[in-house]
N, C-alpha and C. Protein backbone atom coordinates (compact mmCIF):
# COMPACT_ATOMS: atom_id res chain seq x y z
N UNK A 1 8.34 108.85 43.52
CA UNK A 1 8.28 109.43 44.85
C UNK A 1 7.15 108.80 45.62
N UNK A 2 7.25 108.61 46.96
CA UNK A 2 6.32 108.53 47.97
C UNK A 2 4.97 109.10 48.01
N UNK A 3 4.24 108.61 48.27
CA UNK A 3 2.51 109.37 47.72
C UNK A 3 1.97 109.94 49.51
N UNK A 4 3.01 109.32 50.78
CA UNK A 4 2.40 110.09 51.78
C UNK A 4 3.42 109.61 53.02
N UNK A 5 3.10 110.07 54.23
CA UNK A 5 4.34 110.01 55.33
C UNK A 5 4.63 108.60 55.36
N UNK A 6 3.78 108.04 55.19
CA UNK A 6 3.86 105.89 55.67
C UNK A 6 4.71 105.94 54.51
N UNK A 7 4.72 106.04 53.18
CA UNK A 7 5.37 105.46 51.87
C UNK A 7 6.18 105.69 51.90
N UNK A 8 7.13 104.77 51.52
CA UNK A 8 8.86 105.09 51.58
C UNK A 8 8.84 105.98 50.14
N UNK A 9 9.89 106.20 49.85
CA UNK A 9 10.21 106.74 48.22
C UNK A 9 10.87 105.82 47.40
N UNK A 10 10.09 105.88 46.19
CA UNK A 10 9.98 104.83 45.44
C UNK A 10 11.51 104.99 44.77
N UNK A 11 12.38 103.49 44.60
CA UNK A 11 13.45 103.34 43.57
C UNK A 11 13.54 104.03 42.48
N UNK A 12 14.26 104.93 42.00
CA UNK A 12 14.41 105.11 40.93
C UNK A 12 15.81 104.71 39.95
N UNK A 13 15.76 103.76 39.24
CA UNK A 13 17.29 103.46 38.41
C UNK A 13 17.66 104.27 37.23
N UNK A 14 18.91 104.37 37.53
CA UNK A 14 19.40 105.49 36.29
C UNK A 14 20.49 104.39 35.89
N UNK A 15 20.27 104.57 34.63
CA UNK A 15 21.40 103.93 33.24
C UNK A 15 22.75 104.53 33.45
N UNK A 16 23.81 103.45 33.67
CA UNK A 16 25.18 103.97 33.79
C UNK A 16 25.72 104.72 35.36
N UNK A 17 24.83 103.85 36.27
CA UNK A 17 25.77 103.93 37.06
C UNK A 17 25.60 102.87 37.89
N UNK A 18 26.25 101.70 37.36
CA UNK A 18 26.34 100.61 38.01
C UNK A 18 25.21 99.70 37.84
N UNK A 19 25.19 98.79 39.12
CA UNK A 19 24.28 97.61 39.33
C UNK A 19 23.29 98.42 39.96
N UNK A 20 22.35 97.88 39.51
CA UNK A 20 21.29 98.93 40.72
C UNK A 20 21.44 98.06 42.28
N UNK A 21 21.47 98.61 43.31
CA UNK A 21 21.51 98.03 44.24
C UNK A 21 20.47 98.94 45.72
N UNK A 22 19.73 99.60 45.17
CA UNK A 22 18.68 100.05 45.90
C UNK A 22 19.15 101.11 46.91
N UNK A 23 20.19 101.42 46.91
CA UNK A 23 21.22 102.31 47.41
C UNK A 23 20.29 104.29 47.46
N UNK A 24 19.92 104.38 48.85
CA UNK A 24 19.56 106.27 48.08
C UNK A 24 20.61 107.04 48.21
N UNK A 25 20.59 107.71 47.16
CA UNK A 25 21.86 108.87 47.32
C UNK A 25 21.91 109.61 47.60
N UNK A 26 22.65 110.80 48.64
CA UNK A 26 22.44 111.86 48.56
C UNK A 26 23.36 112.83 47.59
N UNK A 27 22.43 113.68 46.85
CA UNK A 27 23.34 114.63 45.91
C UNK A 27 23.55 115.92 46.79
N UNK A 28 24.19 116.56 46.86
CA UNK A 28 24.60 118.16 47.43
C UNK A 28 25.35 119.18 45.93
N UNK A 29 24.67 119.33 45.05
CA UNK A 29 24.75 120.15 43.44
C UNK A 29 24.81 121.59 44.39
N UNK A 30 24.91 121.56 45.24
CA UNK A 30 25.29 123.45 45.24
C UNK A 30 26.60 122.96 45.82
N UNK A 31 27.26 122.64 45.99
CA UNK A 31 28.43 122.46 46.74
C UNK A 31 29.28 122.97 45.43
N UNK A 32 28.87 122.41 44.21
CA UNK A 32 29.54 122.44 42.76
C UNK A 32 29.82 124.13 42.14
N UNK A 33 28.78 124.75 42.80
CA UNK A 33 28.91 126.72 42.72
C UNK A 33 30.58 126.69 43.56
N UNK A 34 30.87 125.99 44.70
CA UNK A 34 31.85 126.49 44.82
C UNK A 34 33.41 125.67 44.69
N UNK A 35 32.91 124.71 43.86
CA UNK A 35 34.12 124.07 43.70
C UNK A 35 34.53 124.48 41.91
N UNK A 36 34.04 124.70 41.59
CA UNK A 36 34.02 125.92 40.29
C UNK A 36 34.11 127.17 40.57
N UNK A 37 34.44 127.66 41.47
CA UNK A 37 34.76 129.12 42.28
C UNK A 37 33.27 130.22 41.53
N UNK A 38 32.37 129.79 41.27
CA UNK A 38 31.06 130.78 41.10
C UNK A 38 30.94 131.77 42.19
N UNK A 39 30.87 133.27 41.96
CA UNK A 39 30.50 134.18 42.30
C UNK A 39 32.17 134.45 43.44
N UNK A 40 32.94 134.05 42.87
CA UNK A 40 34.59 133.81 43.86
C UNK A 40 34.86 135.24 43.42
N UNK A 41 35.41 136.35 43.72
CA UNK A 41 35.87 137.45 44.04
C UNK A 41 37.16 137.38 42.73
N UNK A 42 37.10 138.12 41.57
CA UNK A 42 38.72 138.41 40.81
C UNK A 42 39.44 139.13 41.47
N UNK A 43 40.37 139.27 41.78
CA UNK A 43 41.44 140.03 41.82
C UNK A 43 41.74 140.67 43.62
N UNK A 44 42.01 141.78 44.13
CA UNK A 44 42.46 142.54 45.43
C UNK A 44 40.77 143.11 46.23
N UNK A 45 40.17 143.41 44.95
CA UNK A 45 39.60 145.10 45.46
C UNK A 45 38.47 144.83 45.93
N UNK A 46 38.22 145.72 47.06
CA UNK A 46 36.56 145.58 47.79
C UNK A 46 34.99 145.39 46.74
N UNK A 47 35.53 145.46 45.61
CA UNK A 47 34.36 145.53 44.30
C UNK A 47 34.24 144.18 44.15
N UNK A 48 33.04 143.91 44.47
CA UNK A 48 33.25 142.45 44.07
C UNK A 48 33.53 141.23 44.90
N UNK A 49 33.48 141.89 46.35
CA UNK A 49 34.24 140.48 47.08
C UNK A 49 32.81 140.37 48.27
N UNK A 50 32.69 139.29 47.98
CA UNK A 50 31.15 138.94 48.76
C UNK A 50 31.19 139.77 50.45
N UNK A 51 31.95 139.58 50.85
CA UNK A 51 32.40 139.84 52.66
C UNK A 51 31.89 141.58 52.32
N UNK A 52 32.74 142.51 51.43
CA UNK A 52 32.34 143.85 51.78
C UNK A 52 30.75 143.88 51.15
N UNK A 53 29.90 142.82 50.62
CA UNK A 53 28.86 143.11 49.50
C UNK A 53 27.59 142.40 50.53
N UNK A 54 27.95 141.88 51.54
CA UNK A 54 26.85 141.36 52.48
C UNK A 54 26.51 142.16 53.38
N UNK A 55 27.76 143.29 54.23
CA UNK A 55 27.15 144.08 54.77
C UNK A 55 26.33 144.96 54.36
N UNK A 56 26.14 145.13 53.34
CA UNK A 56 24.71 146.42 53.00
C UNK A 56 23.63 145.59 52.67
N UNK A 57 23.78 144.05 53.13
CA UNK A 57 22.13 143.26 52.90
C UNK A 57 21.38 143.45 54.15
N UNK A 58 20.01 142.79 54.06
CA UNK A 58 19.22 142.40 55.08
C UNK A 58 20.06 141.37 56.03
N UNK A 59 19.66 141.05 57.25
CA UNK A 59 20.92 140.42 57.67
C UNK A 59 20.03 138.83 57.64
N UNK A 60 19.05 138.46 57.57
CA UNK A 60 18.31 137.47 56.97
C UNK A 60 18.79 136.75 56.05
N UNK A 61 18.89 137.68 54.71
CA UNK A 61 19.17 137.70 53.20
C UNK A 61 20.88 137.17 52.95
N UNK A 62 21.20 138.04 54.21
CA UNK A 62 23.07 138.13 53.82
C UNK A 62 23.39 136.94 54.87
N UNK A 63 22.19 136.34 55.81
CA UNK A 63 23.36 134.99 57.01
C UNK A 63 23.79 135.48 57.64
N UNK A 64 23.64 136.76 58.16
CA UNK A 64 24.27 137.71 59.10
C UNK A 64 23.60 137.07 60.57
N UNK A 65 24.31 136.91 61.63
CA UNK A 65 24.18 136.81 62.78
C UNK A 65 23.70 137.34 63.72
N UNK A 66 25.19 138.52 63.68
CA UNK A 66 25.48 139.41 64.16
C UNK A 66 25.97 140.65 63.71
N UNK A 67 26.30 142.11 63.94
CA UNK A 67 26.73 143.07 63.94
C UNK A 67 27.35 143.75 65.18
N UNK A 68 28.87 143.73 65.05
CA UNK A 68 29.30 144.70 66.04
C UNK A 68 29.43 145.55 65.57
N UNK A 69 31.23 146.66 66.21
CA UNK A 69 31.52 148.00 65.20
C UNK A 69 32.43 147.99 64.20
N UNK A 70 32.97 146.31 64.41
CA UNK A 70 34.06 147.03 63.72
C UNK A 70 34.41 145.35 62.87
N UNK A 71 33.12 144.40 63.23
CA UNK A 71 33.00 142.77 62.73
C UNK A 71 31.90 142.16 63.08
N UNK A 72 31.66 141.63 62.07
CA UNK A 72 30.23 140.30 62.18
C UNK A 72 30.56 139.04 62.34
N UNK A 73 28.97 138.59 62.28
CA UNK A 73 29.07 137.20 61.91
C UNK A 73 28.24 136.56 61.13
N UNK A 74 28.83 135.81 60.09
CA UNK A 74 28.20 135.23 58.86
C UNK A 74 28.26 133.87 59.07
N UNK A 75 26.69 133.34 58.95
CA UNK A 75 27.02 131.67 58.25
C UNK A 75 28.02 131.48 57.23
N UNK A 76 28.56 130.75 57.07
CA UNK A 76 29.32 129.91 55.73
C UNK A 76 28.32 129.20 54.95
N UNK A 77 27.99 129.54 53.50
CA UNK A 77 27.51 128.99 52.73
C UNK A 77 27.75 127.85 51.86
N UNK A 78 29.07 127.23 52.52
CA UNK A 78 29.40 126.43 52.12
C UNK A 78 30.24 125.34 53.31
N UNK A 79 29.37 124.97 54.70
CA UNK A 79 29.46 125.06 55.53
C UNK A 79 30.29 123.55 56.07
N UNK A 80 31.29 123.38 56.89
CA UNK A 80 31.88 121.74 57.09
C UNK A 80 30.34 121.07 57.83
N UNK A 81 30.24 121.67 58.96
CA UNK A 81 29.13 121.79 59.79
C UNK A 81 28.03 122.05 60.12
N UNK A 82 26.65 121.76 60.69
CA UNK A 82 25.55 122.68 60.84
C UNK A 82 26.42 123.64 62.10
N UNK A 83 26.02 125.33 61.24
CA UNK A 83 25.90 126.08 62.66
C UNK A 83 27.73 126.46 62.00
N UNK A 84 28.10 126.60 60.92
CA UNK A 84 29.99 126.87 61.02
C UNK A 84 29.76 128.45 60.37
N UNK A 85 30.42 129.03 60.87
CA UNK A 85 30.13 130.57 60.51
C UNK A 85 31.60 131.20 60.72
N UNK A 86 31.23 132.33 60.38
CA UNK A 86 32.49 133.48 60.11
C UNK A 86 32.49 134.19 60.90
N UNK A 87 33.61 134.42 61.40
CA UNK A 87 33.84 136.29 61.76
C UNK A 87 34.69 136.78 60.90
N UNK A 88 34.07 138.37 60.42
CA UNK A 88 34.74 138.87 59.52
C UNK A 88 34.69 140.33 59.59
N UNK A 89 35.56 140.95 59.40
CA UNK A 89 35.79 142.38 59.96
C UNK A 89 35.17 143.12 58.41
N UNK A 90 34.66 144.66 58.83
CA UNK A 90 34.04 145.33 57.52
C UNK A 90 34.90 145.72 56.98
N UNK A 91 36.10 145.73 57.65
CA UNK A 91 37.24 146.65 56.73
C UNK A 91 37.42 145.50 55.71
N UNK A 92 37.98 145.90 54.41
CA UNK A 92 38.68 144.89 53.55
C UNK A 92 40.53 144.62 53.70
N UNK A 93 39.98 143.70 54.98
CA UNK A 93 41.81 143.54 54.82
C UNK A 93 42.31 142.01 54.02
N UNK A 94 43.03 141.72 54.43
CA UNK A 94 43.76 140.38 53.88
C UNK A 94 44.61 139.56 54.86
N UNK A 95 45.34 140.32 55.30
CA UNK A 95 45.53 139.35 56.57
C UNK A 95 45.57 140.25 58.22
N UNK A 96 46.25 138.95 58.70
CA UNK A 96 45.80 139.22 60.09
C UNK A 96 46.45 140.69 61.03
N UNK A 97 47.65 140.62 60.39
CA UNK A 97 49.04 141.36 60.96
C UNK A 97 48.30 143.14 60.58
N UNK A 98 47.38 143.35 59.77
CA UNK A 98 46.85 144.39 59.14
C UNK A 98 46.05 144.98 60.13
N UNK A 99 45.08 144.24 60.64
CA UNK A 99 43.76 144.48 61.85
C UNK A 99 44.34 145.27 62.98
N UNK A 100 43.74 146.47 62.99
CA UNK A 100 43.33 147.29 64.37
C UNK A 100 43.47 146.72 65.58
N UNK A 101 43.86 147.03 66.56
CA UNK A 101 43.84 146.24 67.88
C UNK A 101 42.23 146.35 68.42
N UNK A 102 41.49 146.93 68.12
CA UNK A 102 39.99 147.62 68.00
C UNK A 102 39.27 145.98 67.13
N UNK A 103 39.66 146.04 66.07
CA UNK A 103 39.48 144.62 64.92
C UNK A 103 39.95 143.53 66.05
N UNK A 104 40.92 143.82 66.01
CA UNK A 104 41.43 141.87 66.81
C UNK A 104 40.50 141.71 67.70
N UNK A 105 40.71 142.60 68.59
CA UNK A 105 39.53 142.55 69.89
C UNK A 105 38.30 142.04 70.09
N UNK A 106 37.76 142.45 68.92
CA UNK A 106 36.37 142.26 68.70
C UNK A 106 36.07 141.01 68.03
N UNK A 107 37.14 140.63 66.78
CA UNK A 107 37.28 139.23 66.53
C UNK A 107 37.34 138.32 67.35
N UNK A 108 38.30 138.68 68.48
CA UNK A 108 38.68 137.54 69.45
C UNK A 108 36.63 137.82 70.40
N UNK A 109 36.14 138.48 70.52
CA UNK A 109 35.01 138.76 71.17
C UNK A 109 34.05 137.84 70.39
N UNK A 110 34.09 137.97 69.82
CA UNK A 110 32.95 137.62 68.65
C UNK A 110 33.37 136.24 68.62
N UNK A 111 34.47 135.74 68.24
CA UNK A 111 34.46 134.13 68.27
C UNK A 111 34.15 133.40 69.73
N UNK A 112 34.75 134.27 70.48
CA UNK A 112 34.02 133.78 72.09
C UNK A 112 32.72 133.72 72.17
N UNK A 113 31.83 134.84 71.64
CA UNK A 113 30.37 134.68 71.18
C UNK A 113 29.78 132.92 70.90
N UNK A 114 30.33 132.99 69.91
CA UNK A 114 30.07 132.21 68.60
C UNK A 114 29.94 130.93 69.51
N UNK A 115 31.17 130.68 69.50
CA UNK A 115 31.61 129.29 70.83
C UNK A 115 30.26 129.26 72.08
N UNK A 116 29.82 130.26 72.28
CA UNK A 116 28.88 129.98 73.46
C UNK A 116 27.60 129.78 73.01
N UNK A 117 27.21 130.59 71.91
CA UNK A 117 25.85 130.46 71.47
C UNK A 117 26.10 128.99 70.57
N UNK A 118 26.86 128.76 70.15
CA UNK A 118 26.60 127.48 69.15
C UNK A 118 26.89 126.33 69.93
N UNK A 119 27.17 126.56 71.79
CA UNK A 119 27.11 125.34 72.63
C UNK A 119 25.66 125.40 72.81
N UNK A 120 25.08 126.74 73.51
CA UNK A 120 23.96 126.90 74.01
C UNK A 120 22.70 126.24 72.69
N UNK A 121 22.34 126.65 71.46
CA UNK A 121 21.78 125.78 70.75
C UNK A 121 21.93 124.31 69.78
N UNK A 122 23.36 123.77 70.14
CA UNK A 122 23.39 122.31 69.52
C UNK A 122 24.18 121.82 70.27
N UNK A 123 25.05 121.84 71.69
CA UNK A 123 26.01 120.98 72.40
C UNK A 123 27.00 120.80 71.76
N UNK A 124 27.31 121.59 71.01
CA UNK A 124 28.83 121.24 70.36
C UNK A 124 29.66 120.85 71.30
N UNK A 125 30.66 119.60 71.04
CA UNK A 125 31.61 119.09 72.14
C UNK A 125 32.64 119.84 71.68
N UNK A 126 33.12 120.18 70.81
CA UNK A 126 34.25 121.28 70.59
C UNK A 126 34.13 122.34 69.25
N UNK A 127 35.77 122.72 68.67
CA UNK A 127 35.53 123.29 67.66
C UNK A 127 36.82 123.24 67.24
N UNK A 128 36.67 123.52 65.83
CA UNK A 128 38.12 124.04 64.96
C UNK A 128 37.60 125.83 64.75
N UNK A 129 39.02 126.32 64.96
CA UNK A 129 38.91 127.74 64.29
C UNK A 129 39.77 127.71 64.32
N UNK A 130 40.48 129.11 62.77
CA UNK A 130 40.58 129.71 62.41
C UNK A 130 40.93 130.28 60.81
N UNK A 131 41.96 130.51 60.90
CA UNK A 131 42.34 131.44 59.44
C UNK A 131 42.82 131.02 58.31
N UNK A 132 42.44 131.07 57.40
CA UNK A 132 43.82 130.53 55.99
C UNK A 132 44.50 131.90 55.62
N UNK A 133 45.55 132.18 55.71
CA UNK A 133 45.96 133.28 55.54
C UNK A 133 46.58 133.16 54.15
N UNK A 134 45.71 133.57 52.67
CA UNK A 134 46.77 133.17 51.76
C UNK A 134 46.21 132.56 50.77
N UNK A 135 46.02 132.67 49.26
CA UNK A 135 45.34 131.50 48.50
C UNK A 135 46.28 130.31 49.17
N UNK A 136 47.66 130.14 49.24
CA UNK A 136 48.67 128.92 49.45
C UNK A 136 48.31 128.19 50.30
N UNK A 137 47.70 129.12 51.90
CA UNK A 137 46.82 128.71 53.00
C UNK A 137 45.77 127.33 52.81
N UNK A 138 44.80 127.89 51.60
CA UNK A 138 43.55 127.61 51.18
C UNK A 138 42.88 128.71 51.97
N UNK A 139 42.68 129.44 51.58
CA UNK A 139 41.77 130.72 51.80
C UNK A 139 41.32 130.49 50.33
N UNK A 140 39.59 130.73 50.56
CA UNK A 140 38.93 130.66 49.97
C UNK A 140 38.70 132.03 48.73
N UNK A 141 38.49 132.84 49.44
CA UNK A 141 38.65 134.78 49.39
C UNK A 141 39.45 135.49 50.44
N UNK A 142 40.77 135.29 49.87
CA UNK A 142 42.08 135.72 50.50
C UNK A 142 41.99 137.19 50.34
N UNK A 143 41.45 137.70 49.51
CA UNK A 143 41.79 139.21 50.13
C UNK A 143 41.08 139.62 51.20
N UNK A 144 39.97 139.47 51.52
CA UNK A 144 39.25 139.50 52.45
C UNK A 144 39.44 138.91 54.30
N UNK A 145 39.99 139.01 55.07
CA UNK A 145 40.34 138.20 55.98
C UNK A 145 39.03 137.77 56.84
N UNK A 146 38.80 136.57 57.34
CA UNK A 146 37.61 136.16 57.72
C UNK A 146 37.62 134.86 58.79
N UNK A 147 37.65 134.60 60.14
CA UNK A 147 38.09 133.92 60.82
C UNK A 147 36.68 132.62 60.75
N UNK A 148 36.80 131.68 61.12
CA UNK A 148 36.38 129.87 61.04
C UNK A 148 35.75 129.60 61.81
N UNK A 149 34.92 129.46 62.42
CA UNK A 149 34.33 129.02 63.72
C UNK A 149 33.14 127.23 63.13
N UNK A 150 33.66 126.23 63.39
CA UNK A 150 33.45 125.07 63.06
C UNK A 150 33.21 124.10 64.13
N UNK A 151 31.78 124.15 64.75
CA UNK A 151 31.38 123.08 65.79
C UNK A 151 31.44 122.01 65.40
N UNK A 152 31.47 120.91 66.07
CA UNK A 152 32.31 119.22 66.01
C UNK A 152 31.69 118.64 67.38
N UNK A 153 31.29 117.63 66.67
CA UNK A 153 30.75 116.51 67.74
C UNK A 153 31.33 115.33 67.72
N UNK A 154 31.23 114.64 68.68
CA UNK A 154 32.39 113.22 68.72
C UNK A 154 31.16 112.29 67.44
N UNK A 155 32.47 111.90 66.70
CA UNK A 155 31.58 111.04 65.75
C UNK A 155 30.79 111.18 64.44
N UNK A 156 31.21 112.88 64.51
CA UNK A 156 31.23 113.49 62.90
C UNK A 156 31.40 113.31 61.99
N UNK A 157 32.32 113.21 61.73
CA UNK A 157 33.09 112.37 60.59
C UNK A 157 32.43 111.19 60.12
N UNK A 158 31.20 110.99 59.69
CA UNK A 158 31.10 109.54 59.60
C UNK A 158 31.62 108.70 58.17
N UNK A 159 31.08 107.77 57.29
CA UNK A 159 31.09 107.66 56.38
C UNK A 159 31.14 108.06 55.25
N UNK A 160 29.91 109.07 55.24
CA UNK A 160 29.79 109.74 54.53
C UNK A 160 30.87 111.12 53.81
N UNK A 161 31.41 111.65 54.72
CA UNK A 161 32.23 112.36 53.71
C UNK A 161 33.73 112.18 53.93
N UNK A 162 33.95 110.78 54.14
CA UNK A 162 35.10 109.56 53.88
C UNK A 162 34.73 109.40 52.82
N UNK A 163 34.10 108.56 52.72
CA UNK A 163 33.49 107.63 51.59
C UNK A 163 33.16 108.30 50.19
N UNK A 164 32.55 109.32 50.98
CA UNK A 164 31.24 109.80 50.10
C UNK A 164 31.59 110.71 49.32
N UNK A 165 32.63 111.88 50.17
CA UNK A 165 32.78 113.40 49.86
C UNK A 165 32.15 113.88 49.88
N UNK A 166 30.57 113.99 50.81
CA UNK A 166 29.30 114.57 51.04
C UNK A 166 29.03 114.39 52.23
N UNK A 167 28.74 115.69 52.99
CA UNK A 167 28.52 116.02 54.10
C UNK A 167 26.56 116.56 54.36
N UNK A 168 26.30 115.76 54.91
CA UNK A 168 24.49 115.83 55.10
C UNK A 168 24.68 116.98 56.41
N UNK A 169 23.83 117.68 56.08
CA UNK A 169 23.42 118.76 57.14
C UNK A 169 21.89 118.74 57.21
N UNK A 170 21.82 118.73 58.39
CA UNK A 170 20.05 118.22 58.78
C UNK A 170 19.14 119.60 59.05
N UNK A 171 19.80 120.14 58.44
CA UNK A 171 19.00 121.75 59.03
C UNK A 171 19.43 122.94 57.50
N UNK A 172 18.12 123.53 56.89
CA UNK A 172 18.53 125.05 56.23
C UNK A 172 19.14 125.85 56.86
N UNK A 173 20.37 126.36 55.69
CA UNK A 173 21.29 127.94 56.27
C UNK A 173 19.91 128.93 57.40
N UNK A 174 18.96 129.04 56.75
CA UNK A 174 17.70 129.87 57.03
C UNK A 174 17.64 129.69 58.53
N UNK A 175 17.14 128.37 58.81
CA UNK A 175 16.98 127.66 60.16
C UNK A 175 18.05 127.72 61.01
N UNK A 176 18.82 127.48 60.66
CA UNK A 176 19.99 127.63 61.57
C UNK A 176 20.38 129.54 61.60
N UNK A 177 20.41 130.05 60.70
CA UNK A 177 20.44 131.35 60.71
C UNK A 177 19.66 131.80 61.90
N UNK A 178 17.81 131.40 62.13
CA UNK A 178 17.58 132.30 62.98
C UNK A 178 17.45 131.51 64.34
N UNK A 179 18.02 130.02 64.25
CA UNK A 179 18.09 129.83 66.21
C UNK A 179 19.40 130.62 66.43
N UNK A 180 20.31 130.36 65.85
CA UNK A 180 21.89 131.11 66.33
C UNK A 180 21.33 132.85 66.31
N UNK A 181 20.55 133.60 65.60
CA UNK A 181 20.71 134.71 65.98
C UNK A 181 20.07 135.31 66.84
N UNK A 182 19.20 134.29 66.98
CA UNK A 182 18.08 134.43 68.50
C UNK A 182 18.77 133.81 69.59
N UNK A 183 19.54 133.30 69.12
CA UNK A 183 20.36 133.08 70.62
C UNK A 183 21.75 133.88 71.38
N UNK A 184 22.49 134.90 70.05
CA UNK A 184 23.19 135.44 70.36
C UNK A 184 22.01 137.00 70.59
N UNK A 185 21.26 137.11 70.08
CA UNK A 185 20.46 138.11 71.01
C UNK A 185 20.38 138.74 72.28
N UNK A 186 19.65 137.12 72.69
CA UNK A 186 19.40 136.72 74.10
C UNK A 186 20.31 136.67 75.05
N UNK A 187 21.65 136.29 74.74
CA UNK A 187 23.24 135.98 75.71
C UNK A 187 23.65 137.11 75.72
């Protein structure tokens, strides 16, 4: 390692993987908690499924955003994007056709939120949202229903998770946790 801000970081070669070619890598080893489904929800029931088990955290602790009455908003801990978060209703439903017109409402509110505060602190030029309805979907925790909110900048996509299958995010869940919730505060 580097001994101070001027020093680059020193080469390190590891046996068996290749030519060394001075190449730095980036590793992302928590990504691996969820491609091994760690801490993934068994079965239907509200026991056990992260979405009903965050609302009784600190909202710091849990990536919580926001709180309305009847849906939040959670970072994604396993995020495409800096700044990609959830809306997710407290009830434990599963899909969409289930939700309260009270629920939809507030979903559809809350992602309008989301969209403004995550222009107002990073210029997002657009977004992807929404739902996997379904393990078949790719829903992650299908019993749980939980809507997508995924800012996108022209030019995202770079190399890296073409190439790479690793996506660099320049900012902690933490950090980004409290400009977005200081900014949906404030709006």
């Amino acid at each position: 390692m580097g001994t101070g801000a001027d020093t680059p970081p020193e080469y390190v070669g590891q046996d068996g993987v290749g030519v060394p070619d001075a190449l730095q890598r980036l590793w992302t080893p928590h990504r691996l908690a969820y491609i091994q489904g760690e801490n993934k929800p068994e079965g239907d029931e509200p026991q056990g499924c992260p979405f009903c088990r965050l609302v009784g955290m600190d909202d710091a602790e849990a990536l919580i955003l926001a709180r309305g009455s009847t849906v939040y908003a959670v970072l994604n801990l396993y995020p495409y994007n800096p700044g990609h978060l959830m809306v997710v209703p407290y009830r434990h439903v599963a899909d969409y056709t289930e939700l309260t017109t009270e629920e939809t409402a507030e979903v559809a509110e809350f992602t309008q939120r989301a969209m403004t505060v995550i222009r107002e602190v990073s210029a997002a030029h657009g977004f992807n949202i929404g739902m996997n309805q379904g393990v078949i979907a790719g829903a992650g925790i299908a019993a749980h229903l939980h809507q997508h909110v995924v800012p996108r900048w022209g030019g995202d996509s770079n190399f890296m998770p073409v190439v790479g299958h690793t996506k660099v995010l320049p900012q902690l869940l933490d950090q980004t946790r409290t400009l977005l919730s200081e900014a949906w505060s404030s709006s």
